[in-house]
N, C-alpha and C. Protein backbone atom coordinates (compact mmCIF):
# COMPACT_ATOMS: atom_id res chain seq x y z
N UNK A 1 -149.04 -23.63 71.62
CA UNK A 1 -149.09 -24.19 72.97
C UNK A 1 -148.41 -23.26 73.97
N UNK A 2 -147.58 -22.67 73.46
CA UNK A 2 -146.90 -21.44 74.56
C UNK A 2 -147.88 -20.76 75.62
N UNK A 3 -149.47 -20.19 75.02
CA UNK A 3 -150.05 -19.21 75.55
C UNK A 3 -150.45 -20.16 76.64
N UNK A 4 -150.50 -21.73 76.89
CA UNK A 4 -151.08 -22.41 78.50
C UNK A 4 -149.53 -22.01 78.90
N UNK A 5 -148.11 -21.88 79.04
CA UNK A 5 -147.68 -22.08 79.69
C UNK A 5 -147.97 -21.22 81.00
N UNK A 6 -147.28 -21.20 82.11
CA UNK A 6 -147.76 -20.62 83.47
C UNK A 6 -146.44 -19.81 83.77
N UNK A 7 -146.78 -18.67 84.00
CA UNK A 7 -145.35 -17.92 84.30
C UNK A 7 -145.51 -16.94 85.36
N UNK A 8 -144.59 -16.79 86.39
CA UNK A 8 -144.80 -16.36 87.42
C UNK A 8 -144.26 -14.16 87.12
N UNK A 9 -144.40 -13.85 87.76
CA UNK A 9 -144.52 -12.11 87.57
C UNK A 9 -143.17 -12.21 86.77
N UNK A 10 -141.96 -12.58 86.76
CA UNK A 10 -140.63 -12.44 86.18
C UNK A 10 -140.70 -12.93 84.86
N UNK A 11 -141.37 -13.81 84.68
CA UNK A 11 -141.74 -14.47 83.27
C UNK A 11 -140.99 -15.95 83.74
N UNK A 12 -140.57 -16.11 84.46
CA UNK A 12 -139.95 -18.34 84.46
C UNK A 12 -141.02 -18.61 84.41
N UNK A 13 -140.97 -19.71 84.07
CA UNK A 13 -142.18 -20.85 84.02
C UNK A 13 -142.37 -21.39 85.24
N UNK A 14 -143.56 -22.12 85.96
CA UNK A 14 -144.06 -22.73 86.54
C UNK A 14 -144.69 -24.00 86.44
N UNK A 15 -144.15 -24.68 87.18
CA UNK A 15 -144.71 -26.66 86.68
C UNK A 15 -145.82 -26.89 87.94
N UNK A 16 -145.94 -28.02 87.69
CA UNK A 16 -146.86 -28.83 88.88
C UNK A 16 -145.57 -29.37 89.78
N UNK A 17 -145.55 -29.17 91.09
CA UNK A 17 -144.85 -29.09 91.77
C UNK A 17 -143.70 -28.15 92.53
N UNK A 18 -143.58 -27.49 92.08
CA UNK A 18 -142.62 -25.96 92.32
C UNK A 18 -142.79 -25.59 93.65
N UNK A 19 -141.91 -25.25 93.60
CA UNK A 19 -141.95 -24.28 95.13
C UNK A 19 -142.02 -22.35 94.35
N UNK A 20 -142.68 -21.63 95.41
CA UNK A 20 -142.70 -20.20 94.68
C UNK A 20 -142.57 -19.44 96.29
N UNK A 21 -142.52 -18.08 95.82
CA UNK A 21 -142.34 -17.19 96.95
C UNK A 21 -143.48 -16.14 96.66
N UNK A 22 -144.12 -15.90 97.69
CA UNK A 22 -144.92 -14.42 97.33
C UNK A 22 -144.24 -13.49 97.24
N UNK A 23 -144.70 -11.88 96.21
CA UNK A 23 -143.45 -11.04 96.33
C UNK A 23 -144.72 -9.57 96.76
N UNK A 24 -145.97 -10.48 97.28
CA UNK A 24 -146.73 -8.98 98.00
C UNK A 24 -147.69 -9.74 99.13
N UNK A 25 -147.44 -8.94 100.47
CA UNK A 25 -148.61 -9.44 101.13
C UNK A 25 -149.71 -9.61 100.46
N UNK A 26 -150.49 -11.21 100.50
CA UNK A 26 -152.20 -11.23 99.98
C UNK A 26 -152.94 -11.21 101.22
N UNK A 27 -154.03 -10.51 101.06
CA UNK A 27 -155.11 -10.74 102.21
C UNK A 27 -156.06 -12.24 101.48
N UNK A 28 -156.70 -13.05 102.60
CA UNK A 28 -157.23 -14.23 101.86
C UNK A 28 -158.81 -14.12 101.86
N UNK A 29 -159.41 -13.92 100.45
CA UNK A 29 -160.64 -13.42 100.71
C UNK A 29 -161.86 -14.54 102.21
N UNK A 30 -162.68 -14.40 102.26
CA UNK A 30 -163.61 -15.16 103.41
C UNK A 30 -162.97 -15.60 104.55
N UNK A 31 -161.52 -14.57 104.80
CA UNK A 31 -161.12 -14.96 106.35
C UNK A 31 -160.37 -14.26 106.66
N UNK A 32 -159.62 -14.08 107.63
CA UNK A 32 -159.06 -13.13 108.10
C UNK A 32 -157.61 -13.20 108.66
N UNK A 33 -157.02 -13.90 107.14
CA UNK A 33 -155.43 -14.49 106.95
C UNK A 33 -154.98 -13.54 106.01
N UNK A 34 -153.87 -13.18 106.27
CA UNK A 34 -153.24 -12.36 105.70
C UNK A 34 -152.05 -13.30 105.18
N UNK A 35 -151.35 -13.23 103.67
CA UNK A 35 -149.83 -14.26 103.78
C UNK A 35 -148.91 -13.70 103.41
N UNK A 36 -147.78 -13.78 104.49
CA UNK A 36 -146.90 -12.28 104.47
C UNK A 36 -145.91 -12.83 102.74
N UNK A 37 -145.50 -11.33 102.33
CA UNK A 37 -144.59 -11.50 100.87
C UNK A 37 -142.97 -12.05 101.67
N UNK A 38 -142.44 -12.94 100.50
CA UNK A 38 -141.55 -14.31 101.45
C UNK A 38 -141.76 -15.07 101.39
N UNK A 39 -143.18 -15.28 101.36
CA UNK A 39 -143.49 -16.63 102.65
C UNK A 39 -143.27 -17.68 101.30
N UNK A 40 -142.60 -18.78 101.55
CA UNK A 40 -142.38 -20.16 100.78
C UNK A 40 -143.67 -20.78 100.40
N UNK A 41 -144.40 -21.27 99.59
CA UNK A 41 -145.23 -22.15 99.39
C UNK A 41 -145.04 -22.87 98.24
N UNK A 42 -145.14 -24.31 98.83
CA UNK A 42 -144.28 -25.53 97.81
C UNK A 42 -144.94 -26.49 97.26
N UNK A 43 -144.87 -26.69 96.34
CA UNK A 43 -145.86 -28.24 95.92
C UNK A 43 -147.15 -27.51 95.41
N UNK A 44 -146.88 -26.41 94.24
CA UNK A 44 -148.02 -25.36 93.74
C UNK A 44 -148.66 -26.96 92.19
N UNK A 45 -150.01 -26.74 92.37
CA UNK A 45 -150.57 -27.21 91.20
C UNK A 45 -151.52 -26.21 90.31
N UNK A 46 -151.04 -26.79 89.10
CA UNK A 46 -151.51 -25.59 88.21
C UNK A 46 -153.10 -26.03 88.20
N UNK A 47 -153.64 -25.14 87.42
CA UNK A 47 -155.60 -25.31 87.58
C UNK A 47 -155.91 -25.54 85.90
N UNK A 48 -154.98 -25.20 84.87
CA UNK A 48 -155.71 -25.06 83.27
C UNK A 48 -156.04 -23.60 83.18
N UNK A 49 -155.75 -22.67 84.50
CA UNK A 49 -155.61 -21.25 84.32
C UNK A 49 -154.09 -20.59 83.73
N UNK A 50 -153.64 -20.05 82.75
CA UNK A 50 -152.23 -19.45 83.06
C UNK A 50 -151.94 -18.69 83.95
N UNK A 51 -153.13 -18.21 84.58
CA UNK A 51 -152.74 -16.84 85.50
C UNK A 51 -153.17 -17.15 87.14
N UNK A 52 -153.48 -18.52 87.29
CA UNK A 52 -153.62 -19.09 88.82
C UNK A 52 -152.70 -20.47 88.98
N UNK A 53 -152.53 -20.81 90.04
CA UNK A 53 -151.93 -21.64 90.72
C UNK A 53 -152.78 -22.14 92.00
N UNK A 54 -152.76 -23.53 92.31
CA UNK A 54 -153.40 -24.06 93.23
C UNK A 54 -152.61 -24.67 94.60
N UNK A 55 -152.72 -24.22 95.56
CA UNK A 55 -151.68 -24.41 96.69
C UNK A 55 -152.02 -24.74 97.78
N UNK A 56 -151.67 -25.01 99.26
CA UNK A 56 -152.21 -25.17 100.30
C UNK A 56 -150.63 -24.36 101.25
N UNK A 57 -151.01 -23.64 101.86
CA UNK A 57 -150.38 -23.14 103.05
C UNK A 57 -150.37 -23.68 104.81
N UNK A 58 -149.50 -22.88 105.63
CA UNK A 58 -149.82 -23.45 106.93
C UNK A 58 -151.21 -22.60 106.91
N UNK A 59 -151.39 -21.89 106.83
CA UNK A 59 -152.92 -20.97 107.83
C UNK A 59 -154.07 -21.34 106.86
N UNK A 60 -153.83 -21.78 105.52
CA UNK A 60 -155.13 -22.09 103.89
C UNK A 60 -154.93 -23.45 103.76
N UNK A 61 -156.18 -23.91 103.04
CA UNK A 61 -156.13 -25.25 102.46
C UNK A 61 -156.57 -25.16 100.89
N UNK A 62 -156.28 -25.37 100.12
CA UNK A 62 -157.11 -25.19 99.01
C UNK A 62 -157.05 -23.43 98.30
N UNK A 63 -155.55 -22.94 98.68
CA UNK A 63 -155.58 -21.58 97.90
C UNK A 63 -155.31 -21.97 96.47
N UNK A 64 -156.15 -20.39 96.19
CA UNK A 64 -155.68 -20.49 94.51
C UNK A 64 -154.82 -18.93 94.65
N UNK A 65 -153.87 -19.07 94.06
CA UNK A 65 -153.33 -17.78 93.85
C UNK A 65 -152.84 -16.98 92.73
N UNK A 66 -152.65 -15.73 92.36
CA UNK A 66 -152.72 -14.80 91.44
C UNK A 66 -151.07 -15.29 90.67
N UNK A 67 -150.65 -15.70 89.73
CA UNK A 67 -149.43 -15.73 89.07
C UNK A 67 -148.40 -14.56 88.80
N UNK A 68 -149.42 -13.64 89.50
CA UNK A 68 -148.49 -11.97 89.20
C UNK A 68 -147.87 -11.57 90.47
N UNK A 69 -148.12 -12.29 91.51
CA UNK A 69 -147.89 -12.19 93.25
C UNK A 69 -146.52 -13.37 92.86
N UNK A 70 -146.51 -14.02 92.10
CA UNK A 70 -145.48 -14.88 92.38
C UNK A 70 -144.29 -14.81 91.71
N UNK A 71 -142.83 -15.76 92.68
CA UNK A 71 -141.71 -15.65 92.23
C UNK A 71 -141.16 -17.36 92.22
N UNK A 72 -141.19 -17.82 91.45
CA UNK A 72 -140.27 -18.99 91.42
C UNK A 72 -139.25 -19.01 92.34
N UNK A 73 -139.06 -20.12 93.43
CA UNK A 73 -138.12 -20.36 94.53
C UNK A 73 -137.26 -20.85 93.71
């Protein structure tokens, strides 16, 4: 069962609910949002991917994001 867990670029784990930090600007594909590295995004849900996370931002609704961009807050 280890290989579903979800682990962010440092190796911590990641739950449903977490808060995380980006640790690289992402550009957001089909628009023309950029989300600066920093930026807080809280209340991440996992997808059944280990290597995505499902989130909503101020400028996105419905991001999925890369688990290797991320840092556990």
């Amino acid at each position: 069962m280890s290989d579903d867990l979800v682990r962010d670029a440092f190796g911590n784990q990641i739950n449903d609910g977490d808060s995380v930090t980006l640790i690289k600007d992402l550009k957001v594909k089909g628009t023309s949002e950029t989300i600066k590295r920093g930026t807080l995004v809280k209340g991440v849900r996992l997808t059944g991917n280990p290597g995505e996370v499902e989130c909503n931002t101020k400028q996105v609704k419905g991001l999925v994001l890369k688990t290797e961009f991320l840092k556990k807050a």
